[in-house]
N, C-alpha and C. Protein backbone atom coordinates (compact mmCIF):
# COMPACT_ATOMS: atom_id res chain seq x y z
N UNK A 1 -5.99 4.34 -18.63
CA UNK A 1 -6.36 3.72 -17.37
C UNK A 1 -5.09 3.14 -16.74
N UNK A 2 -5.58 3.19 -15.50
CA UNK A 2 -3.62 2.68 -14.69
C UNK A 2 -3.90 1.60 -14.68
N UNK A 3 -2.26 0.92 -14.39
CA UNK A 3 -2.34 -0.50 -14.19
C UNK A 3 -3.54 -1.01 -12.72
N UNK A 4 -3.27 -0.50 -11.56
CA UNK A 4 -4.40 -0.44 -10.69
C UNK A 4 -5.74 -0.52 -10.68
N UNK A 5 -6.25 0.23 -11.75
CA UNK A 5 -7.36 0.63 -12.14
C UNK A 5 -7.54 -0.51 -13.04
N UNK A 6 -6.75 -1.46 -13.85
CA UNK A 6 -7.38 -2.12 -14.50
C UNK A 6 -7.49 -4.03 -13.57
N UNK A 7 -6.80 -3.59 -12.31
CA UNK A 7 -6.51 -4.90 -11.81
C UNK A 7 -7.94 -4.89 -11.00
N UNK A 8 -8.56 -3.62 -10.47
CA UNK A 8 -10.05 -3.16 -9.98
C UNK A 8 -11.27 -3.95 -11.09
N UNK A 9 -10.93 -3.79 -12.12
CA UNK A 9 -11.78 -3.85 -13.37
C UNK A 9 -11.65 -5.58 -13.82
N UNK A 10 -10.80 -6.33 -13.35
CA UNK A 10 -10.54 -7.47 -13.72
C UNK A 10 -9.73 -7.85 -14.85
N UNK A 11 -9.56 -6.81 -15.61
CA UNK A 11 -8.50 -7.09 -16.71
C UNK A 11 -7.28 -7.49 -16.51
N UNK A 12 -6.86 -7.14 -15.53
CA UNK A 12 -5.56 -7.58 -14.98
C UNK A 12 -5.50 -8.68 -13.62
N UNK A 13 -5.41 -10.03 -13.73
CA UNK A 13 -5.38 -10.35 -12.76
C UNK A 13 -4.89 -10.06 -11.29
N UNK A 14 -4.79 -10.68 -9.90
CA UNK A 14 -4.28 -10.48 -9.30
C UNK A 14 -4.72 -11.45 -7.78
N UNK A 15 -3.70 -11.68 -7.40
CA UNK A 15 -3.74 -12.95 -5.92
C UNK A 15 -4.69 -12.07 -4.83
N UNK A 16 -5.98 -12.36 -5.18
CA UNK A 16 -6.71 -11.47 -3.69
C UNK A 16 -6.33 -11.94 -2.00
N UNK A 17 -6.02 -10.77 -1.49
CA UNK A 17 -6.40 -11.29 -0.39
C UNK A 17 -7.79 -10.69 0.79
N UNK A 18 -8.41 -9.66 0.52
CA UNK A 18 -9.88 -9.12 0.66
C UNK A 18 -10.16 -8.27 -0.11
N UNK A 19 -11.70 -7.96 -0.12
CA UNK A 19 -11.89 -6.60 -1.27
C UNK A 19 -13.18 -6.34 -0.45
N UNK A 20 -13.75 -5.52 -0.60
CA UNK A 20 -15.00 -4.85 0.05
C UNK A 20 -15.55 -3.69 -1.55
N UNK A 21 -16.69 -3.08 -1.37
CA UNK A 21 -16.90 -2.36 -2.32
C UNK A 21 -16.13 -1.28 -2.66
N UNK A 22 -15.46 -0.70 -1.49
CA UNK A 22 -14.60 0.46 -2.23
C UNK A 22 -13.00 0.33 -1.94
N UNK A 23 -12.38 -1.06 -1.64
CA UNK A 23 -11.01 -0.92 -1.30
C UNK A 23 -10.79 -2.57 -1.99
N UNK A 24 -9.08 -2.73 -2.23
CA UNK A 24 -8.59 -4.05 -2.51
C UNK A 24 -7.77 -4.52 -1.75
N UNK A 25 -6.99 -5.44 -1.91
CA UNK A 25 -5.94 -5.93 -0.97
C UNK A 25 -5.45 -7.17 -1.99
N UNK A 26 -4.02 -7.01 -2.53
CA UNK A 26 -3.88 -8.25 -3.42
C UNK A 26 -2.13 -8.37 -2.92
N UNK A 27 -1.84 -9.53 -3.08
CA UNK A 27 -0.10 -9.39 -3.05
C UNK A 27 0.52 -9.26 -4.48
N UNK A 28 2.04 -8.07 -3.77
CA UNK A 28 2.84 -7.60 -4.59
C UNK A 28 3.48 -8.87 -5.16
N UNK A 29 3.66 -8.28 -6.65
CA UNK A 29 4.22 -9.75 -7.31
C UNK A 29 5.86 -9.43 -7.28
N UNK A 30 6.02 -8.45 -6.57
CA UNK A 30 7.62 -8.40 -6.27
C UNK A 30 7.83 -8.15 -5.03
N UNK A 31 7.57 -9.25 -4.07
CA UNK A 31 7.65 -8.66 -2.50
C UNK A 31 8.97 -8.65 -2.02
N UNK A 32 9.08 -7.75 -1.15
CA UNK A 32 9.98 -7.09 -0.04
C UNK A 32 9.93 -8.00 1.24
N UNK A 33 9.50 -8.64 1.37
CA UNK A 33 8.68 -9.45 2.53
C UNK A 33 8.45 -10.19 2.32
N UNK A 34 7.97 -11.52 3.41
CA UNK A 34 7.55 -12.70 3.73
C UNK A 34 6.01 -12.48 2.49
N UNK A 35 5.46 -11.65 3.61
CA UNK A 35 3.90 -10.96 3.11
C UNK A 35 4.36 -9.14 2.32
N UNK A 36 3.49 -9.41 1.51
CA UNK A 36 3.93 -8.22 1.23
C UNK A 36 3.11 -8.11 0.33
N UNK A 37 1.43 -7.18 0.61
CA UNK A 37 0.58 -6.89 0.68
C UNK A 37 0.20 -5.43 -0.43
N UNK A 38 -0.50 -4.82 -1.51
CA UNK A 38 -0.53 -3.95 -1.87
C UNK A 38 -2.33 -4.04 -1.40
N UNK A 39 -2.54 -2.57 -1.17
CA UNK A 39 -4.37 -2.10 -0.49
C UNK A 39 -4.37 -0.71 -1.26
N UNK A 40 -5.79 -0.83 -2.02
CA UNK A 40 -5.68 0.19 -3.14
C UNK A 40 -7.17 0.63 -2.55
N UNK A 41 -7.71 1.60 -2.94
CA UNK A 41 -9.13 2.06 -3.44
C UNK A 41 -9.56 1.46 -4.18
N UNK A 42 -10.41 1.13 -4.75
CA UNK A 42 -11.01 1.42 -5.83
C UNK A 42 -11.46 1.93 -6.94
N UNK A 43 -11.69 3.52 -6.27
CA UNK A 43 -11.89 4.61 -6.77
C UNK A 43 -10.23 5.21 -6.91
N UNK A 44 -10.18 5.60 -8.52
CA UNK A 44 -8.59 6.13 -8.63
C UNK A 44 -8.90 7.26 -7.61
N UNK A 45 -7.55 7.50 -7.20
CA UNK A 45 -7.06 8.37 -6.72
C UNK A 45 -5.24 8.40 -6.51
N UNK A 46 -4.80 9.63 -7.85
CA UNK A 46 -3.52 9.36 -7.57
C UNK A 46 -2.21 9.13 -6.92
N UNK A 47 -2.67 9.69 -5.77
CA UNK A 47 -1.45 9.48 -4.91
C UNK A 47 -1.80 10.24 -2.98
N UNK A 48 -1.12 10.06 -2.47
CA UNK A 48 -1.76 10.41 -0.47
C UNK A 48 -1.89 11.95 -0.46
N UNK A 49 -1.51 12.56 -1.40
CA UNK A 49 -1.53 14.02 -1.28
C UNK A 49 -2.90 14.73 -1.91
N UNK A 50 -3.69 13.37 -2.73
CA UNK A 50 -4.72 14.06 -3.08
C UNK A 50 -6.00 12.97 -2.97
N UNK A 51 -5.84 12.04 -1.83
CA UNK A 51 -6.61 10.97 -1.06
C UNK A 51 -8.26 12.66 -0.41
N UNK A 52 -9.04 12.18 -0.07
CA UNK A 52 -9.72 12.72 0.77
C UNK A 52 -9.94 11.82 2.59
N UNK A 53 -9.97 13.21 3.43
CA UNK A 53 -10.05 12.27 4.70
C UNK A 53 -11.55 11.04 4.58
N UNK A 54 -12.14 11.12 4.06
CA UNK A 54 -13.58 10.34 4.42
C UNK A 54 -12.87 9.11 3.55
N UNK A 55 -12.14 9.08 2.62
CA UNK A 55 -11.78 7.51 2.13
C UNK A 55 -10.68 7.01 2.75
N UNK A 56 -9.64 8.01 3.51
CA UNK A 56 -8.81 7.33 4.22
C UNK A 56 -9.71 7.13 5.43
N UNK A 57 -10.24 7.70 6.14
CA UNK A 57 -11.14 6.99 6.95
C UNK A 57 -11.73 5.49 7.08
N UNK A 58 -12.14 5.89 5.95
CA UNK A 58 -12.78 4.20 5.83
C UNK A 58 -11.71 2.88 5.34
N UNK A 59 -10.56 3.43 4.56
CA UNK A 59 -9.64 3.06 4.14
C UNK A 59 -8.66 2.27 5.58
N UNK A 60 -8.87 3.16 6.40
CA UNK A 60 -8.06 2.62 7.92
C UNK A 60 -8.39 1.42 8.74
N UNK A 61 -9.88 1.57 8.97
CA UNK A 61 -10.23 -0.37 8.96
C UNK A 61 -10.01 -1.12 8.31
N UNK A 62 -9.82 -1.32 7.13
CA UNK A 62 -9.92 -2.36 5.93
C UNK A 62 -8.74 -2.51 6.31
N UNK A 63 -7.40 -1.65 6.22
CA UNK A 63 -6.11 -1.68 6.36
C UNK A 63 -5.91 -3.12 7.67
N UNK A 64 -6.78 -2.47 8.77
CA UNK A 64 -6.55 -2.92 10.05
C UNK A 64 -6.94 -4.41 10.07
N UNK A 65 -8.21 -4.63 9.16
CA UNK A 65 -9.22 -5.79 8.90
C UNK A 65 -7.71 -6.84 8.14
N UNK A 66 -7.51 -6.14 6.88
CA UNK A 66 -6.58 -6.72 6.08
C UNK A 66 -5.46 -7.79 7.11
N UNK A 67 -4.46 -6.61 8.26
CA UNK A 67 -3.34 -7.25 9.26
C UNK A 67 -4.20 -8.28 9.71
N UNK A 68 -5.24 -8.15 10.21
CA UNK A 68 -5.97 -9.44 11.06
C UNK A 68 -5.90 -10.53 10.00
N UNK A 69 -6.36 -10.76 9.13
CA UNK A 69 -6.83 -11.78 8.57
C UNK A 69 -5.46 -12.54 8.10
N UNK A 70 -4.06 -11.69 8.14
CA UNK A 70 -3.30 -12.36 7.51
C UNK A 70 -2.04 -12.45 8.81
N UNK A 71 -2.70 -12.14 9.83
CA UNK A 71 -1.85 -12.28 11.59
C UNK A 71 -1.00 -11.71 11.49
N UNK A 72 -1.00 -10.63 11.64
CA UNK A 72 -0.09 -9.84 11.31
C UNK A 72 -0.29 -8.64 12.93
N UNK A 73 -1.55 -8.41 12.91
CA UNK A 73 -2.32 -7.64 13.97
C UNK A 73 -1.38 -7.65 15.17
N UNK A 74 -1.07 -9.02 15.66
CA UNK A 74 0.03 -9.10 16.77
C UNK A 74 1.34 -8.89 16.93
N UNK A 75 2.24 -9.35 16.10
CA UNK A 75 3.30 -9.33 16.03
C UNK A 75 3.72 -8.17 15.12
N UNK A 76 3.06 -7.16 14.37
CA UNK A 76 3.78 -6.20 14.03
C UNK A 76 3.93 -6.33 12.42
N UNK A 77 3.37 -5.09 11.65
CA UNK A 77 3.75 -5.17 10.23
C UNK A 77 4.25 -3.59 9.85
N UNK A 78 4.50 -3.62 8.81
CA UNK A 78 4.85 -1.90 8.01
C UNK A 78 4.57 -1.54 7.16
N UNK A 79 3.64 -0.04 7.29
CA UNK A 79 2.54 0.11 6.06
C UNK A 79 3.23 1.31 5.79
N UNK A 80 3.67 1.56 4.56
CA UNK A 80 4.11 2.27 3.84
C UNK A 80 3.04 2.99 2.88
N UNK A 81 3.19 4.39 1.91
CA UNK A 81 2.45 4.69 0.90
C UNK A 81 4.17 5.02 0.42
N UNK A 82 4.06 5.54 -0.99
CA UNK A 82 5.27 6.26 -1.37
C UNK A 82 4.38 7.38 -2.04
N UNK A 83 4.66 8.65 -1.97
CA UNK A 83 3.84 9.63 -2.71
C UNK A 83 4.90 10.33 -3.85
N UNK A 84 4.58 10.23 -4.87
CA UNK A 84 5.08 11.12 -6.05
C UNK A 84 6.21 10.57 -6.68
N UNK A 85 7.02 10.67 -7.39
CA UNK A 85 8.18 10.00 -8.04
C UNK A 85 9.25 10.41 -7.17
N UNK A 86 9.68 11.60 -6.46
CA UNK A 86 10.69 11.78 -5.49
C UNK A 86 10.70 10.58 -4.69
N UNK A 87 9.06 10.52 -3.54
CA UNK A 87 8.93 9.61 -3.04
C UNK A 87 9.21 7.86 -3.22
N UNK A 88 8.98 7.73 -4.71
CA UNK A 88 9.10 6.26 -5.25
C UNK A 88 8.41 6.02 -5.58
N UNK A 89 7.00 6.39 -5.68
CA UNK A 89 6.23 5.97 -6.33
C UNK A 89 6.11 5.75 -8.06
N UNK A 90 5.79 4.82 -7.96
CA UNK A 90 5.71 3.94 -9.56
C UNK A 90 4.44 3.60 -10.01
N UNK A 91 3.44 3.23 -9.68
CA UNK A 91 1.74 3.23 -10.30
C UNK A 91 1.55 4.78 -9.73
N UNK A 92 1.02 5.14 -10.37
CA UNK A 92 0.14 6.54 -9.73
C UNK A 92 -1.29 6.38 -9.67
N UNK A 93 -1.42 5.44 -8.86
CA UNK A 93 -2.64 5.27 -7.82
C UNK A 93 -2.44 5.21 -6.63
N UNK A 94 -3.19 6.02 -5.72
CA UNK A 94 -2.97 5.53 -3.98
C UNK A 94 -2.49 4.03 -3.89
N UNK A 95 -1.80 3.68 -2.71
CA UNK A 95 -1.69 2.40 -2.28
C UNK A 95 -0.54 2.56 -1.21
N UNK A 96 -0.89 1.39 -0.61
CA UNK A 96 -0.40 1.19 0.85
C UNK A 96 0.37 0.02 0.88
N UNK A 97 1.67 -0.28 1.15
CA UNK A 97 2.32 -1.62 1.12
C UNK A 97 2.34 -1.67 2.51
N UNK A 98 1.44 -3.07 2.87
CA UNK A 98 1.73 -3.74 4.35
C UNK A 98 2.44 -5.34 4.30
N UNK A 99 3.93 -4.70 4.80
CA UNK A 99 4.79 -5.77 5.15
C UNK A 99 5.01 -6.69 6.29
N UNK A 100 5.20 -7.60 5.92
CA UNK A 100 5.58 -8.21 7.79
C UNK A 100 5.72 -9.77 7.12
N UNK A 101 5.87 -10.61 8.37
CA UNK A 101 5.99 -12.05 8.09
C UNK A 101 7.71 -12.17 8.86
N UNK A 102 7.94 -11.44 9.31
CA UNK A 102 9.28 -10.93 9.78
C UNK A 102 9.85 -10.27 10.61
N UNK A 103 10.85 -9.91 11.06
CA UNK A 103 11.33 -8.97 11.59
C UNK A 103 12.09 -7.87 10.74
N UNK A 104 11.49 -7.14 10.33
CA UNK A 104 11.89 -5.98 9.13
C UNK A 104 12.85 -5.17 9.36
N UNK A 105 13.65 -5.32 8.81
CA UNK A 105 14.99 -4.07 9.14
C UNK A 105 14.87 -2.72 7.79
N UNK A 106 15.34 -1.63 8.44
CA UNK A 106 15.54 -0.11 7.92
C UNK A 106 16.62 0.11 6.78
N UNK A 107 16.75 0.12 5.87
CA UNK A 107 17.62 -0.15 4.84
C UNK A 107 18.27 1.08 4.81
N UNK A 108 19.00 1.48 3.59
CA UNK A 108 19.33 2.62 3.74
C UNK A 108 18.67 3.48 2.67
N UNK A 109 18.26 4.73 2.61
CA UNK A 109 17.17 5.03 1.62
C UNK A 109 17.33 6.42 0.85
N UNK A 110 18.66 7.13 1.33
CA UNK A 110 18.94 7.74 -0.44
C UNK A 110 20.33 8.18 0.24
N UNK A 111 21.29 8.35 -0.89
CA UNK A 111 22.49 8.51 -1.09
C UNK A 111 23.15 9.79 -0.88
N UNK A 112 21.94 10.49 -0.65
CA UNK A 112 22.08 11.90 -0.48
C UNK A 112 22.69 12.84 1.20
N UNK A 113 23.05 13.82 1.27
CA UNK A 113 23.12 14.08 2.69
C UNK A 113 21.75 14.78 3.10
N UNK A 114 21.42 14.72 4.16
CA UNK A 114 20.52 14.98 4.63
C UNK A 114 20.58 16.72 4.93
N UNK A 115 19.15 17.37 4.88
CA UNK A 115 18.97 18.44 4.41
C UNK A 115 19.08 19.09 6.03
N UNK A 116 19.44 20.47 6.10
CA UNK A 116 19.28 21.02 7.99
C UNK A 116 18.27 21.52 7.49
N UNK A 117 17.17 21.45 8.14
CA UNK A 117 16.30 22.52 9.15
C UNK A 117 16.10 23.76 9.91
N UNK A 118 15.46 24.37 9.91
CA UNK A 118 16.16 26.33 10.72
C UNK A 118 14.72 25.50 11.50
């Protein structure tokens, strides 16, 4: 069972900030940000490449519900997923980091040269 999956289950604590029956919202215990927000499913699902549209669907209000409640809605936040280990991803469960509390700057994000295109 993933770490995700067991923070769903209660075994693993975690700082709520909403939950509904099929989604979470808790803060990262290593934030990037002022706020800095992790929004999971419920239902595993490993990563955005193998999400279905009907849970990101429903997944997109909660997201939206989530910015409101923590004022974010106005002034601007940044919702990230990372998909796969190329991507960065580190739990392999869906999840969405929504940042803000700030004015967020673009870091620099791989060392590599960038690939051309035809």
């Amino acid at each position: 069972m993933c770490l995700f999956c067991k923070i769903v289950k209660g075994e693993i604590p975690s700082n709520k900030v909403l939950e509904n029956d099929e989604f979470l919202a808790f803060h990262d215990i290593n934030p990037k940000a002022p706020i800095h927000i992790l929004i999971i499913p419920k239902k595993h699902v490993e990563n955005f490449q193998e999400v279905d549209g009907e849970t990101m669907a429903k997944m997109t209000p909660f997201i939206q519900e989530v910015a409101k409640e923590l004022e974010l809605d106005e002034n601007g936040y940044r919702l990230i997923t990372n998909n796969g280990r190329d991507g960065g991803q580190e739990v392999m469960h869906l999840h969405f980091h929504l940042l803000g509390g700030a004015r967020l700057k673009w870091p620099h994000l791989a060392d590599s040269q960038p690939k051309k295109f035809i």
